[in-house]
Protein backbone atom coordinates (compact mmCIF):
# COMPACT_ATOMS: atom_id res chain seq x y z
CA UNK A 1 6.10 -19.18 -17.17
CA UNK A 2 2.68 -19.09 -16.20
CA UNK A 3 3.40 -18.72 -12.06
CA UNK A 4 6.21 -16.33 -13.14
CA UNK A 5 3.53 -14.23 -14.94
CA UNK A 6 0.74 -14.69 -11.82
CA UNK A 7 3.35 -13.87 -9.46
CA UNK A 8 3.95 -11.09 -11.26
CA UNK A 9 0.50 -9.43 -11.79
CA UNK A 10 -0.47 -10.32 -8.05
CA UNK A 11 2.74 -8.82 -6.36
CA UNK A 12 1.66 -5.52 -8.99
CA UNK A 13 -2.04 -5.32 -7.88
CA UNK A 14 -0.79 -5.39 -4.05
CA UNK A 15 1.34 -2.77 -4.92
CA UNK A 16 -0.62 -0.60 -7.02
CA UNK A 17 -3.46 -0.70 -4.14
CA UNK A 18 -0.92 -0.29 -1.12
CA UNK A 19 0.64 2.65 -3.16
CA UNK A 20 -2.83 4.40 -3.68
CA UNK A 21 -3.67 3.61 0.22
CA UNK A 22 -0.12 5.13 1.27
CA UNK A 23 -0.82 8.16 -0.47
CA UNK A 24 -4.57 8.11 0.88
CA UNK A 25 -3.36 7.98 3.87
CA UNK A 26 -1.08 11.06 3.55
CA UNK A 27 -3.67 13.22 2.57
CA UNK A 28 -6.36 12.42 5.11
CA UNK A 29 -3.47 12.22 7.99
CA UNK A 30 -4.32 14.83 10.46
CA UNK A 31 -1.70 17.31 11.21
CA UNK A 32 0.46 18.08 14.65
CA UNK A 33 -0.88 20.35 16.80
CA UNK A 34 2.22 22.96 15.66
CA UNK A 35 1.46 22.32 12.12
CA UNK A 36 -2.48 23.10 12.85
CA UNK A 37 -1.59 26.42 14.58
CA UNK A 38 0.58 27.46 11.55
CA UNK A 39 -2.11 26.94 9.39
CA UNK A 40 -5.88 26.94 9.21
CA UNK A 41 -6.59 26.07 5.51
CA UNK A 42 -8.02 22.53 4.71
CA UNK A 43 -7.37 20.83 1.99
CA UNK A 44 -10.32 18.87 0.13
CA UNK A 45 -8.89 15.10 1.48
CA UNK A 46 -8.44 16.67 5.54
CA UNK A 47 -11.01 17.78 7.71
CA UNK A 48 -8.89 19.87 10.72
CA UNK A 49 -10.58 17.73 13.21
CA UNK A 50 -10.21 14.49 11.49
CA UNK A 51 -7.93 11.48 13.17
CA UNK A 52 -5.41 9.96 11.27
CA UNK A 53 -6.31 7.45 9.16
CA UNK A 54 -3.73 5.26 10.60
CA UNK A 55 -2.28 4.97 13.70
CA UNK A 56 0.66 6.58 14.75
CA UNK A 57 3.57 4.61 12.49
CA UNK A 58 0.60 2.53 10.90
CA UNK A 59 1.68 4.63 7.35
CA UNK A 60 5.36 3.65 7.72
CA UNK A 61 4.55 -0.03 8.17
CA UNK A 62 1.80 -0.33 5.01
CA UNK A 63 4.83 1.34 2.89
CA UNK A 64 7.44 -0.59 4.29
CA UNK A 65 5.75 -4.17 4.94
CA UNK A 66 3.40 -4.34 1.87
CA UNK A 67 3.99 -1.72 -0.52
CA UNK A 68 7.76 -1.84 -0.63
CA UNK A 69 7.92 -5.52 -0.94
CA UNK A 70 5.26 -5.88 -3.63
CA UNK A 71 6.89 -3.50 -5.39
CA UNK A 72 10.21 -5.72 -5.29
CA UNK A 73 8.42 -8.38 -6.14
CA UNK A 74 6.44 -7.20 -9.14
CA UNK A 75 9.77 -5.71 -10.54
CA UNK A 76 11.70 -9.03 -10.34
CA UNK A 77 8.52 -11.43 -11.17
CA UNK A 78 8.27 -8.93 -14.33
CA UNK A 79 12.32 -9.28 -15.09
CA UNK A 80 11.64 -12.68 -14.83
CA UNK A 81 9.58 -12.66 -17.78
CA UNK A 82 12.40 -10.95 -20.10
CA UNK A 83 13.79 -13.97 -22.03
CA UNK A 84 10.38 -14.97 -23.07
CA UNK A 85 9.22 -11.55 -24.23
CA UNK A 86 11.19 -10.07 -27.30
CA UNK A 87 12.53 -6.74 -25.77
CA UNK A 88 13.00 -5.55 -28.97
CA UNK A 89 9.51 -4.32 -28.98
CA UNK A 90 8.59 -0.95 -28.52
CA UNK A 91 6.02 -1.31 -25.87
CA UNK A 92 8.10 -3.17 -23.70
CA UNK A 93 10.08 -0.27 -23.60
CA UNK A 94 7.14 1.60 -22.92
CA UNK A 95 5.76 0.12 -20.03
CA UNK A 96 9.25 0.06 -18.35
CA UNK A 97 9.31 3.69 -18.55
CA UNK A 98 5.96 3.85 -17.31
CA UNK A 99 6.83 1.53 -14.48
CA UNK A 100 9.40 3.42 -13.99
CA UNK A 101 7.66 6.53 -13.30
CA UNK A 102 5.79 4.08 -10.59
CA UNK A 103 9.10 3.25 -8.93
CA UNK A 104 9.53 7.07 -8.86
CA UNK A 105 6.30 7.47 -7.13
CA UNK A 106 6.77 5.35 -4.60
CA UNK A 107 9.89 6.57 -3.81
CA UNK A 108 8.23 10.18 -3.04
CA UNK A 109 5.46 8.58 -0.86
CA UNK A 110 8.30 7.38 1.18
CA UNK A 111 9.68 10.93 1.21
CA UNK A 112 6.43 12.24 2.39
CA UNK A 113 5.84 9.98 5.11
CA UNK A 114 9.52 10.53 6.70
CA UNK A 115 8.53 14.22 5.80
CA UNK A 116 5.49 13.50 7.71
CA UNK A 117 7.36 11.91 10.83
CA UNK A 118 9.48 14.19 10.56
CA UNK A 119 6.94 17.23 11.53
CA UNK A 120 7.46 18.80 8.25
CA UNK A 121 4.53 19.53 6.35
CA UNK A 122 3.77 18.04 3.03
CA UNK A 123 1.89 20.35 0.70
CA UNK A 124 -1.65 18.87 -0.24
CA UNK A 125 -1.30 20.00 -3.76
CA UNK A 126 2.38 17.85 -3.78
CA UNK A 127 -0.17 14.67 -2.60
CA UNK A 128 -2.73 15.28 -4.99
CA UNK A 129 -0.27 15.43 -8.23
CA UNK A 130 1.87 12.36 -6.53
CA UNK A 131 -2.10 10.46 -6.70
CA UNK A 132 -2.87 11.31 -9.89
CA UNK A 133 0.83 10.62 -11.29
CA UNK A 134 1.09 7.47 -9.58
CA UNK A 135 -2.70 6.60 -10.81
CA UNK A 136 -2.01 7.80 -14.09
CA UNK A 137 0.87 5.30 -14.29
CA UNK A 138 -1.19 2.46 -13.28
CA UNK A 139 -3.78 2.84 -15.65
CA UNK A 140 -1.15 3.80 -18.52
CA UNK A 141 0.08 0.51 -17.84
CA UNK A 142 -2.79 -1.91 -17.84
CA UNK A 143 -3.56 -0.33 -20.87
CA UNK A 144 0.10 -0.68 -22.51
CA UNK A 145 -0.44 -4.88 -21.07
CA UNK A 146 -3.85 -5.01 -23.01
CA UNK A 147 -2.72 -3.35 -25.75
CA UNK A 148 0.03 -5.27 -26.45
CA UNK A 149 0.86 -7.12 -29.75
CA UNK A 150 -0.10 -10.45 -30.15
């Protein structure tokens, strides 16, 4: 059980961390050349002149090479664990909510950056809320796993 359970907490903290990068990433990421023209605001994570953080398809390979797999990872490492956990517990079903609000997370950084590749622009207030959500739900849950009964 005790690989299971490090397996588990290092495919979440390679997650967690690609997750906040991806979404790092999206807000510093420079916009096209139409998108500039369109606008001239700046948000506080973009400076107009600024070069991506990433090079061009750089963002689609952290999500799809690292976070994406963690993420698969973590989730199966951590179903893993079920049959020596009681699920009966109520913070069990906490933290799967809250992971679950992760999983959700992730799945609108992906939605950004094809919104991103796509030339559509993503609104900077949209990336802000999906960082705080998403680091919300990380620290909700490392506080659910140290609070949890003995």
């Amino acid at each position: 059980m005790l690989w299971i359970k490090t397996l588990h907490l290092a495919a979440l903290l390679v997650w967690c961390a690609a997750l906040l990068g991806v979404v790092a990433a999206l807000s510093s990421h420079a916009p096209d050349a139409a998108h500039t023209a369109k606008t001239s605001r700046s948000t506080p994570f973009h400076d107009e002149g600024a070069t991506p953080v990433l090079p061009h398809g750089g963002l689609r390979q952290m999500f799809m090479l690292m976070a994406t797999p963690a993420a698969l990872m973590g989730i199966a490492a951590g179903t893993a664990l079920f049959p020596w956990v009681p699920v009966t517990e109520g913070w069990l079903a906490a933290k799967l909510m809250v992971v679950a609000v992760l999983a959700g997370c992730h799945l609108l950084a992906g939605w950004a950056i094809l919104r991103r590749e796509a030339d559509q622009p993503v609104s900077p207030v949209a990336i802000t809320a999906l960082a705080g959500l998403a680091l919300s739900a990380m620290l909700l849950t490392l506080w659910l796993v140290l609070a949890k009964p003995a």
